[in-house]
C-alpha atoms as a PDB file:
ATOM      1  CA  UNK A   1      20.270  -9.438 164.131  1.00  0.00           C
ATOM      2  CA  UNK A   2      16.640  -9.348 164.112  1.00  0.00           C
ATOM      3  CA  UNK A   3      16.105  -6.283 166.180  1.00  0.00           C
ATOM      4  CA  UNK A   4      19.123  -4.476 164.384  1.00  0.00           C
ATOM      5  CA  UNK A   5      17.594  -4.756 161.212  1.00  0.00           C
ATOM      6  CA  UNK A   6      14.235  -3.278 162.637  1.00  0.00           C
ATOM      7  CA  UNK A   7      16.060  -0.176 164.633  1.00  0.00           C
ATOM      8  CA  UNK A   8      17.999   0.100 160.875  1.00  0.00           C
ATOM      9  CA  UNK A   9      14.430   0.137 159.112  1.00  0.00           C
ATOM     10  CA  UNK A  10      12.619   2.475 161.811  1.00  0.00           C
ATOM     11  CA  UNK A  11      15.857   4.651 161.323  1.00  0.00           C
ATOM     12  CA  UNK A  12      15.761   4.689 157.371  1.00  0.00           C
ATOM     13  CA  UNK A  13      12.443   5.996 158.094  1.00  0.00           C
ATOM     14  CA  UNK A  14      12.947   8.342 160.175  1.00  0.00           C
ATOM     15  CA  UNK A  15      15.401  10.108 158.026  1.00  0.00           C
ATOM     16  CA  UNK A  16      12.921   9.641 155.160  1.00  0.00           C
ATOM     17  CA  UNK A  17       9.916  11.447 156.478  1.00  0.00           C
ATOM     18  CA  UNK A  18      12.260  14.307 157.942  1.00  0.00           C
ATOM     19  CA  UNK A  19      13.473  14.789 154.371  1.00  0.00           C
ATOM     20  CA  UNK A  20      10.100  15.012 153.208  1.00  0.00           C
ATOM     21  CA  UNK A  21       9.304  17.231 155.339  1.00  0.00           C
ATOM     22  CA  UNK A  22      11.481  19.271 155.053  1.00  0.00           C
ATOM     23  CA  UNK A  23      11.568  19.432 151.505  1.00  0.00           C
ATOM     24  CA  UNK A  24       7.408  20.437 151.508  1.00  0.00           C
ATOM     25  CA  UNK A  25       8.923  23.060 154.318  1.00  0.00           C
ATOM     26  CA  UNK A  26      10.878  24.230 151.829  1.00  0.00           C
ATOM     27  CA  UNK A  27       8.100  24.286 148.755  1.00  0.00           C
ATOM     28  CA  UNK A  28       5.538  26.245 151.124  1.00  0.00           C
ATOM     29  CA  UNK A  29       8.327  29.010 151.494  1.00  0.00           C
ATOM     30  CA  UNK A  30       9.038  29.158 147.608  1.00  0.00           C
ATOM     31  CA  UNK A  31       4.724  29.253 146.642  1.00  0.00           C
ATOM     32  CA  UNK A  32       2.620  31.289 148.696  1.00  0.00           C
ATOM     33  CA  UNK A  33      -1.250  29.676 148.757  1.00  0.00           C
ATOM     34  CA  UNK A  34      -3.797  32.818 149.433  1.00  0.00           C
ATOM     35  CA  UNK A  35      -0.929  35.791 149.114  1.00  0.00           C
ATOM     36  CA  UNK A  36      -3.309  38.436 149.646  1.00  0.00           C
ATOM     37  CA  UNK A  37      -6.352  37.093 151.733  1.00  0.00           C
ATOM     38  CA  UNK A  38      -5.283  38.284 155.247  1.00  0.00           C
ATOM     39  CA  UNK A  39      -5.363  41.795 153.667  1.00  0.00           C
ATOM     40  CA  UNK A  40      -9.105  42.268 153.105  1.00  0.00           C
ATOM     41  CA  UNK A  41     -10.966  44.088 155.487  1.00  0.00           C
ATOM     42  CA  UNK A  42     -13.742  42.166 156.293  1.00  0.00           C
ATOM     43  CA  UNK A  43     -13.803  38.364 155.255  1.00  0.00           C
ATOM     44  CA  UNK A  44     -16.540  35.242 156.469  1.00  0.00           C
ATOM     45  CA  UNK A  45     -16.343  31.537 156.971  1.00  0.00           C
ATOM     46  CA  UNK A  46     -17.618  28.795 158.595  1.00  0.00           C
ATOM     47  CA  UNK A  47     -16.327  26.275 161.637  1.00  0.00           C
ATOM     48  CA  UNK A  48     -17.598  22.714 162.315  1.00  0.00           C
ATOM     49  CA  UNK A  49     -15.631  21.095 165.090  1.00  0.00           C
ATOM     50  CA  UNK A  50     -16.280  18.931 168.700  1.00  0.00           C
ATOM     51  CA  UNK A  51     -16.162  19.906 172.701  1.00  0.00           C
ATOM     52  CA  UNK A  52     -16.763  17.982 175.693  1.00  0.00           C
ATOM     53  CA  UNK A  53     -18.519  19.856 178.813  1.00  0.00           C
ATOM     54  CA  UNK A  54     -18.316  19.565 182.366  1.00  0.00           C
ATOM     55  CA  UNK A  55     -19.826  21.799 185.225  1.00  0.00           C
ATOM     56  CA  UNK A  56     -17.545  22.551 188.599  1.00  0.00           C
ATOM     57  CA  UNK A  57     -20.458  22.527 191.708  1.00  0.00           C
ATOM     58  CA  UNK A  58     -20.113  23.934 194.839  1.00  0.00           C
ATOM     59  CA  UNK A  59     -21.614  21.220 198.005  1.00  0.00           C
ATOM     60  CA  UNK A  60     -23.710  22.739 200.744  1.00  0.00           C
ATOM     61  CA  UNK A  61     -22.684  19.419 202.974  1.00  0.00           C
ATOM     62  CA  UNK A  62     -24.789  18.635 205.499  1.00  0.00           C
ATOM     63  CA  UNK A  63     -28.916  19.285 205.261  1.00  0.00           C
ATOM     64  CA  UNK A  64     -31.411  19.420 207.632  1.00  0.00           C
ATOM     65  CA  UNK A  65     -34.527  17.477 206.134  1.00  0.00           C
ATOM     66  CA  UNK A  66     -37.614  17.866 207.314  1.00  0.00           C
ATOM     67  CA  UNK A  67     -39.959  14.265 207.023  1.00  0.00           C
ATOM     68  CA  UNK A  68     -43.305  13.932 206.356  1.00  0.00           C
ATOM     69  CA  UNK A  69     -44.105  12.397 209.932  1.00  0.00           C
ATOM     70  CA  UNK A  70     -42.496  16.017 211.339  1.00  0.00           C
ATOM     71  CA  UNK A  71     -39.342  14.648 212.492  1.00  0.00           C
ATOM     72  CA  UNK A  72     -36.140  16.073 211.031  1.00  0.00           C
ATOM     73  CA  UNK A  73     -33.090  14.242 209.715  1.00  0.00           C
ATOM     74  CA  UNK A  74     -29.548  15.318 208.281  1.00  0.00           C
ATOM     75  CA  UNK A  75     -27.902  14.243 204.665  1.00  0.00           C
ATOM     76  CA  UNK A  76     -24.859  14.928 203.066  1.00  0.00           C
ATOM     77  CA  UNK A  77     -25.312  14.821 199.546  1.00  0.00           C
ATOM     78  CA  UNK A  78     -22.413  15.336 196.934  1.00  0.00           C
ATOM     79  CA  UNK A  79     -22.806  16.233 193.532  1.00  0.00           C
ATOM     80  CA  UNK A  80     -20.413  16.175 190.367  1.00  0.00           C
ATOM     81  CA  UNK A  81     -19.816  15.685 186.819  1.00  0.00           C
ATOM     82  CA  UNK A  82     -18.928  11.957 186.121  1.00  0.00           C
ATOM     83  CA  UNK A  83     -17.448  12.475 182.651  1.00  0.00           C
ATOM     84  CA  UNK A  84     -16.251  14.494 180.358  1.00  0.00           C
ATOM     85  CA  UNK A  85     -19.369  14.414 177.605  1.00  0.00           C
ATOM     86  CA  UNK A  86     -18.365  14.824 173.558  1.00  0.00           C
ATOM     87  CA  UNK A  87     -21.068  17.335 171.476  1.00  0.00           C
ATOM     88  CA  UNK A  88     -21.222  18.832 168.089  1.00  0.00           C
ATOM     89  CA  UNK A  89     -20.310  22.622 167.186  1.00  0.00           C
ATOM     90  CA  UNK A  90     -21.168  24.336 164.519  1.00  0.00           C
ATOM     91  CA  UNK A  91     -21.555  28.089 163.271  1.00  0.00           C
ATOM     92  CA  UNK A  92     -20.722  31.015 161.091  1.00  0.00           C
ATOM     93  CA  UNK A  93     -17.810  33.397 161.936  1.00  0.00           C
ATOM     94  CA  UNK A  94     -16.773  37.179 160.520  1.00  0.00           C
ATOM     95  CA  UNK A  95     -13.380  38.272 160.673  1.00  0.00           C
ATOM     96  CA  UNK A  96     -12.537  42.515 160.915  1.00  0.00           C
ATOM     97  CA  UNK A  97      -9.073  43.438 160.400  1.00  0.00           C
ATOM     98  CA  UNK A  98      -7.490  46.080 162.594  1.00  0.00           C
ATOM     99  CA  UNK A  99      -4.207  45.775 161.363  1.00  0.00           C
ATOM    100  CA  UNK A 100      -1.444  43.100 160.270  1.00  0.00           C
ATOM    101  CA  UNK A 101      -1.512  41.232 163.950  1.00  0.00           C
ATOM    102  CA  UNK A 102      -4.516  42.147 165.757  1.00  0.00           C
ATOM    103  CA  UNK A 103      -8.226  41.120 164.029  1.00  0.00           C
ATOM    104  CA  UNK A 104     -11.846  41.072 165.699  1.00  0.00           C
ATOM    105  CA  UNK A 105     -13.709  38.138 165.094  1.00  0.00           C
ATOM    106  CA  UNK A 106     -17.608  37.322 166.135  1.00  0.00           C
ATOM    107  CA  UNK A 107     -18.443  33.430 164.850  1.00  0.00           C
ATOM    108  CA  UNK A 108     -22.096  32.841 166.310  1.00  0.00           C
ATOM    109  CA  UNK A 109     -22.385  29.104 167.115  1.00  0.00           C
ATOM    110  CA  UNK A 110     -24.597  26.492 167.866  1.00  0.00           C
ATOM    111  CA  UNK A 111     -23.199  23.327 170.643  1.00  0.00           C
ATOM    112  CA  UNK A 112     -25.272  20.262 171.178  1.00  0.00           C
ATOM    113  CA  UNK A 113     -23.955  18.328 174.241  1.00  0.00           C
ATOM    114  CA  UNK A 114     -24.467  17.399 177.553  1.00  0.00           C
ATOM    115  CA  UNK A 115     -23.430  16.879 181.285  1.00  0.00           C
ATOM    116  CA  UNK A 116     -23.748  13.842 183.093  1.00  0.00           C
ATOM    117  CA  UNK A 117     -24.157  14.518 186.764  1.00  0.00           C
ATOM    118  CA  UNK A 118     -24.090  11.787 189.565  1.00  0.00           C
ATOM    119  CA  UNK A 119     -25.283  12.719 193.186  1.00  0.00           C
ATOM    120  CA  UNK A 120     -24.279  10.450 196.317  1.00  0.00           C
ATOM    121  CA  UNK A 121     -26.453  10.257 199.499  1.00  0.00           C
ATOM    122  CA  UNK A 122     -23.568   9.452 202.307  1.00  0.00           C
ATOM    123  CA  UNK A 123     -26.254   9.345 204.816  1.00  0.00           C
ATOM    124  CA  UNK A 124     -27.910   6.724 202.571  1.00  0.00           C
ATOM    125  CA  UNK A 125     -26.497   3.268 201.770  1.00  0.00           C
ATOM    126  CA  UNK A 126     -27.354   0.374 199.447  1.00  0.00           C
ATOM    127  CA  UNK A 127     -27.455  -3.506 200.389  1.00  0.00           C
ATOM    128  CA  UNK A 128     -23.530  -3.209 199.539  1.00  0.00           C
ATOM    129  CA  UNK A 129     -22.774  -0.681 201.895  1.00  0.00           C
ATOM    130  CA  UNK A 130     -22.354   1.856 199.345  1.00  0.00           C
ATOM    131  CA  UNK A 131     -23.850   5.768 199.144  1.00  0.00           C
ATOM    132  CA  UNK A 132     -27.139   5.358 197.150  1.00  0.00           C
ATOM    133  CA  UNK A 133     -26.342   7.566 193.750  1.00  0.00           C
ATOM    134  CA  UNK A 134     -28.616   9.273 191.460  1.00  0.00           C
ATOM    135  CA  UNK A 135     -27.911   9.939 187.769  1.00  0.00           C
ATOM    136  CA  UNK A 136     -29.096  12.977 185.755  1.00  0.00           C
ATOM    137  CA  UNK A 137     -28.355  13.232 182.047  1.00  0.00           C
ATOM    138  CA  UNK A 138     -28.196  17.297 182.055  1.00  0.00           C
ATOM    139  CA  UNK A 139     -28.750  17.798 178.107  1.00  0.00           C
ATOM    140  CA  UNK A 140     -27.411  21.615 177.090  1.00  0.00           C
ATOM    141  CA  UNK A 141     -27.928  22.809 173.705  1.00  0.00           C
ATOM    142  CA  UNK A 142     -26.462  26.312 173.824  1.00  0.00           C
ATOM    143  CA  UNK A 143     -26.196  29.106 171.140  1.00  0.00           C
ATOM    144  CA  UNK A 144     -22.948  31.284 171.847  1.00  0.00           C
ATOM    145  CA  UNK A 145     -22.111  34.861 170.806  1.00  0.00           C
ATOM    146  CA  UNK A 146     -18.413  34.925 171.334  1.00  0.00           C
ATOM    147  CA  UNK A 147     -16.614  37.872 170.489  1.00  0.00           C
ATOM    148  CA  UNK A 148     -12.924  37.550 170.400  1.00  0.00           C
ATOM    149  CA  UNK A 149      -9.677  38.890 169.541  1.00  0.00           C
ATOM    150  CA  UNK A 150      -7.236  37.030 167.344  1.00  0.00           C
ATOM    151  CA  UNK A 151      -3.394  37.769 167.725  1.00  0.00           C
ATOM    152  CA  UNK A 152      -1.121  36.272 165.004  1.00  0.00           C
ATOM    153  CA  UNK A 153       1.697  36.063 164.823  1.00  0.00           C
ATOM    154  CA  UNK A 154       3.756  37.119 161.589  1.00  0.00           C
ATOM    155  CA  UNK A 155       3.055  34.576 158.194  1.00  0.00           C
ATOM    156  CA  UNK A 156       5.587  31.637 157.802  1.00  0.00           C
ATOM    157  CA  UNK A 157       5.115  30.642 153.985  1.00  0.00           C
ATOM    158  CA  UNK A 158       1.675  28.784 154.389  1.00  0.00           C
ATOM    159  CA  UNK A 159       1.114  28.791 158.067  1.00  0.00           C
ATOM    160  CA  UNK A 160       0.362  31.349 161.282  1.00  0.00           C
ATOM    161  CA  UNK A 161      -0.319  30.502 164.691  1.00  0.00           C
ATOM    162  CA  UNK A 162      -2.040  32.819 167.073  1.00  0.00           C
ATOM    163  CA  UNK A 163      -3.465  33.038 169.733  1.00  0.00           C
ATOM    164  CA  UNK A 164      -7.471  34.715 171.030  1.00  0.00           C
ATOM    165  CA  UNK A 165      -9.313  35.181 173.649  1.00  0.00           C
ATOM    166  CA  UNK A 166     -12.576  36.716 174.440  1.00  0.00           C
ATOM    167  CA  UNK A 167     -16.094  36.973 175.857  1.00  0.00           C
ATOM    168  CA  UNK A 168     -19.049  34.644 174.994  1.00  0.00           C
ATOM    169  CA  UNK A 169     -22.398  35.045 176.077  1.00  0.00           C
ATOM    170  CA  UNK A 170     -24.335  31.625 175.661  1.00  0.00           C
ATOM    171  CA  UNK A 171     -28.382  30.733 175.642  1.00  0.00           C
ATOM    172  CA  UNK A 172     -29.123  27.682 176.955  1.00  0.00           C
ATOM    173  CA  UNK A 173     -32.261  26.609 174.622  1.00  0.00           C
ATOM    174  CA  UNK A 174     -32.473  23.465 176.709  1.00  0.00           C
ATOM    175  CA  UNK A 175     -34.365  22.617 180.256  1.00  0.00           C
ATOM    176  CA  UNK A 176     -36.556  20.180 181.505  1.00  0.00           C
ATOM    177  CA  UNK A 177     -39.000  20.378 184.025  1.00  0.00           C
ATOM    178  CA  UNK A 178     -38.370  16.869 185.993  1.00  0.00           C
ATOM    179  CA  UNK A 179     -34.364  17.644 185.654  1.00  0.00           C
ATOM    180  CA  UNK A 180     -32.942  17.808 189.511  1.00  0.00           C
ATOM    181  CA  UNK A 181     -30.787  20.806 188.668  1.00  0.00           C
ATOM    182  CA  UNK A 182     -31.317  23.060 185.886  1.00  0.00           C
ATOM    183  CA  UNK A 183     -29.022  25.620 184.293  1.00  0.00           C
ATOM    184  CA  UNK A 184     -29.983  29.606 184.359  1.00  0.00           C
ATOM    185  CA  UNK A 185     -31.087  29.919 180.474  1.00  0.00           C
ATOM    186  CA  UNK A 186     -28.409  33.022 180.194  1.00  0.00           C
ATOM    187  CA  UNK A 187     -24.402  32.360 180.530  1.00  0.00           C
ATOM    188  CA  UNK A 188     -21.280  34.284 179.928  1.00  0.00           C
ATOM    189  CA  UNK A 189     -18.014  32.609 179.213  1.00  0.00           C
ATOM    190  CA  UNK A 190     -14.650  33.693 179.051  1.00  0.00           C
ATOM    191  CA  UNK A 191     -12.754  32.012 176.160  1.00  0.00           C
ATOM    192  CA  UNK A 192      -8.991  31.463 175.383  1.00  0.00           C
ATOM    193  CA  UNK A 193      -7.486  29.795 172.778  1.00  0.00           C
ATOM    194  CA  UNK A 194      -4.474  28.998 170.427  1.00  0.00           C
ATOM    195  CA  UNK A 195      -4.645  28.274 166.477  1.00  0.00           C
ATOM    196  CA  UNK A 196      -2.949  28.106 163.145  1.00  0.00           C
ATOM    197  CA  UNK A 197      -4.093  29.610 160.200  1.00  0.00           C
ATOM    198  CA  UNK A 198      -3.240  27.016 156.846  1.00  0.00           C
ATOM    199  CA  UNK A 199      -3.035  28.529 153.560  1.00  0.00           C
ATOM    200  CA  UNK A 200      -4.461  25.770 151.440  1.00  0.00           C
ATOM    201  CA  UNK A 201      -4.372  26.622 147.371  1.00  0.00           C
ATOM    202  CA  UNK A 202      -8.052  27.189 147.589  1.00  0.00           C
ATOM    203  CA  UNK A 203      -9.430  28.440 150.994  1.00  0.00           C
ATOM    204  CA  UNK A 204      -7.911  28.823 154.524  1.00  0.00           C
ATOM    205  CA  UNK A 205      -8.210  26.493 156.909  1.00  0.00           C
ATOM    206  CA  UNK A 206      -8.141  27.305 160.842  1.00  0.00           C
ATOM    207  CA  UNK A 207      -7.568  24.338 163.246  1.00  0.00           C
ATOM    208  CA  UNK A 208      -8.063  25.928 166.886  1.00  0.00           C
ATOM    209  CA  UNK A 209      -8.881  24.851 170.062  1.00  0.00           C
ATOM    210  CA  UNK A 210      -9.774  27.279 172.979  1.00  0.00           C
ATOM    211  CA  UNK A 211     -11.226  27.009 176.604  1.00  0.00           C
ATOM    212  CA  UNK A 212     -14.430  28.185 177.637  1.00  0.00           C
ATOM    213  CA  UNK A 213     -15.215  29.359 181.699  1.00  0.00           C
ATOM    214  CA  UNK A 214     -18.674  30.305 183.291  1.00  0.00           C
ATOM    215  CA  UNK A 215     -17.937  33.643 184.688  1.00  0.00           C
ATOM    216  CA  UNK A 216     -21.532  33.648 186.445  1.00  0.00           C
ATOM    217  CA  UNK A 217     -23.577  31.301 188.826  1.00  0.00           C
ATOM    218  CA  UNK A 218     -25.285  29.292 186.561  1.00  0.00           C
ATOM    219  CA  UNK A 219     -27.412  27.534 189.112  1.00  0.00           C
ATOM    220  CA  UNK A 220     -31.212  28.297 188.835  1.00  0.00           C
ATOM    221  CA  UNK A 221     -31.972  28.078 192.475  1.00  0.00           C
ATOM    222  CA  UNK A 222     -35.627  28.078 192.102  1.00  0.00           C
ATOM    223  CA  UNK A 223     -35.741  25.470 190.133  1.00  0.00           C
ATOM    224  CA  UNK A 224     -36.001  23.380 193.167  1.00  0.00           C
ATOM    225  CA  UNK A 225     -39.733  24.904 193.615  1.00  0.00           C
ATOM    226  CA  UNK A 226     -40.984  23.504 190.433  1.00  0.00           C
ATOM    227  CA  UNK A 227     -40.367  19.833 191.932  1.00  0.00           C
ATOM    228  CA  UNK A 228     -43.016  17.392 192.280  1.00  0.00           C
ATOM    229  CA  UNK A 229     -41.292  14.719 193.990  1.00  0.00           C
ATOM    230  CA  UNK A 230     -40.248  15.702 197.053  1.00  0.00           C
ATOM    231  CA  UNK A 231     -37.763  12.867 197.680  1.00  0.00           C
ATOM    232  CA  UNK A 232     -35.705  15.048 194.630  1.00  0.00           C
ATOM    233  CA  UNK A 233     -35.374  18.371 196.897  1.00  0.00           C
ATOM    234  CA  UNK A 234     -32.445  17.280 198.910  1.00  0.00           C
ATOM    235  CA  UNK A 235     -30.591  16.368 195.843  1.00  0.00           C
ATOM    236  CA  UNK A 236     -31.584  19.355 194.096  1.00  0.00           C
ATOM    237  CA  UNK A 237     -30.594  21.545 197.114  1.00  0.00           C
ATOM    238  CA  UNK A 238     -27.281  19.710 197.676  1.00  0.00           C
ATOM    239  CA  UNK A 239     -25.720  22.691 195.700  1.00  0.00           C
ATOM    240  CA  UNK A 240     -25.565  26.115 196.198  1.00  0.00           C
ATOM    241  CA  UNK A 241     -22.855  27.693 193.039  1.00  0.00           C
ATOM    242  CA  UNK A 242     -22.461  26.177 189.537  1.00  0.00           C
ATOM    243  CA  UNK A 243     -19.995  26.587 186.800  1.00  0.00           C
ATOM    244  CA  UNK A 244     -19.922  25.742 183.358  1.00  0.00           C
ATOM    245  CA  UNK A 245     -16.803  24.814 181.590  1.00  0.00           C
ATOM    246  CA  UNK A 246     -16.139  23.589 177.568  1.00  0.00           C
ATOM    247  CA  UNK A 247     -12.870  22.872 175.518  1.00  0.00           C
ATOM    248  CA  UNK A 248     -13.880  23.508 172.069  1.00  0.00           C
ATOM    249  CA  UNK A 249     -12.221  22.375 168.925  1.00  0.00           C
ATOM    250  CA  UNK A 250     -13.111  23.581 166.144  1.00  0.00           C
ATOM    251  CA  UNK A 251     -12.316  23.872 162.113  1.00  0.00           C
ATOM    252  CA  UNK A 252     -13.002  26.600 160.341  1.00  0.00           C
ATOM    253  CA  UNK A 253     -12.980  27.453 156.650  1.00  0.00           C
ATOM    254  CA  UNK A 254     -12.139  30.890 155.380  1.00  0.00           C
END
């Protein structure tokens, strides 16, 4: 009886927050918010939103290493990305429209993040038996350029999805000498995404989410020259190709 009157409940509910919906479904197709706002030319806005970061590297495997006594030894030495790491993104965008579908959009923006990277020395084990590992907290702050263009789809009373993609050169404002690996300091990204634009009574609002992918090396090899410790080299040669990748969310307000 117990659970029957629960399953009855959930069900009242349900039915409840379908008619609700349904009714504000309706009420968005009777008012239009905005009417007129996708038909200026030229319009601006801003975007606050979130990403996470992660880098795909490319092992060199096994390495010759030459030791201080003259002898030589060989190391395998892995390198990845532990984790997924959140960051803040924020910028400015400016929307051109070509014509009722098809808009060009540049929204310079700023993303504070980082990678975590974790490096494994098989030919080197702890007192557990286990491949002595080496952290490196790879901080990125990167301003991005992306230039992209939006396809929407046709307005539904106060809502249009679409969908974009593009190119986005980044700067990477952030390296540090004593990091093991170091990004190159330029970066170009190829972007796709999906979105919705909501017609709120006052401003639009753009919930989207797209995918960012390094279509360069990003790897400065030569940072392995600016070294001092030498017990780093190995680890910083253990890679020979990197590549950048982000999933961006963002908001923006038009």
């Amino acid at each position: 009886m117990f659970v029957y009157t629960n399953m009855k409940r959930l069900a009242i509910s349900i039915l409840l927050t379908c008619c609700a919906l349904l009714s504000a479904t309706a009420q968005d197709r009777q008012v239009e918010n905005k009417p007129y706002i996708d038909l200026r030319p030229l319009h601006f806005g801003i975007l606050v939103g979130f990403h996470v970061q992660d880098v795909d590297f490319e092992n060199v495997g096994p390495q010759t290493i030459a030791q201080p006594d003259g002898t030589t030894s060989e190391q395998t030495i892995l390198c990845d990305a532990a984790k997924w790491n959140p960051g803040l993104s924020v910028g400015v965008l400016a929307d051109l429209r070509l014509n009722d579908y098809l808009s060009l959009r540049l929204s310079p923006t700023m993303h504070f993040g980082s990678k975590q990277l974790v490096f494994r020395n098989l030919s080197q084990t702890d007192e557990k038996g286990r491949p002595v590992e080496k952290t490196q907290d790879l901080k990125n702050t990167y301003v991005s350029l992306p230039l992209d263009l939006k396809f929407s789809s046709k307005r539904n009373g106060n809502y249009r999805p679409y969908v974009m993609a593009g190119i986005n050169p980044m700067i990477n404002l952030t390296a540090k000498s004593e990091d093991i690996i170091q990004l190159k300091r330029y970066d170009t990204f190829l972007e796709v995404g999906i979105g919705c634009d909501l017609y709120l009574p006052f401003f639009k609002l753009i919930p989207e989410l797209k995918f960012c992918y390094s279509l360069t090396n990003s790897l400065a090899k030569s940072h392995v020259n600016d070294l001092k410790d030498e017990a780093l080299k190995p680890y910083a040669n253990s890679v020979s190709s990197a590549h950048s990748k982000m999933i961006v969310l963002t908001f923006n307000f038009e």
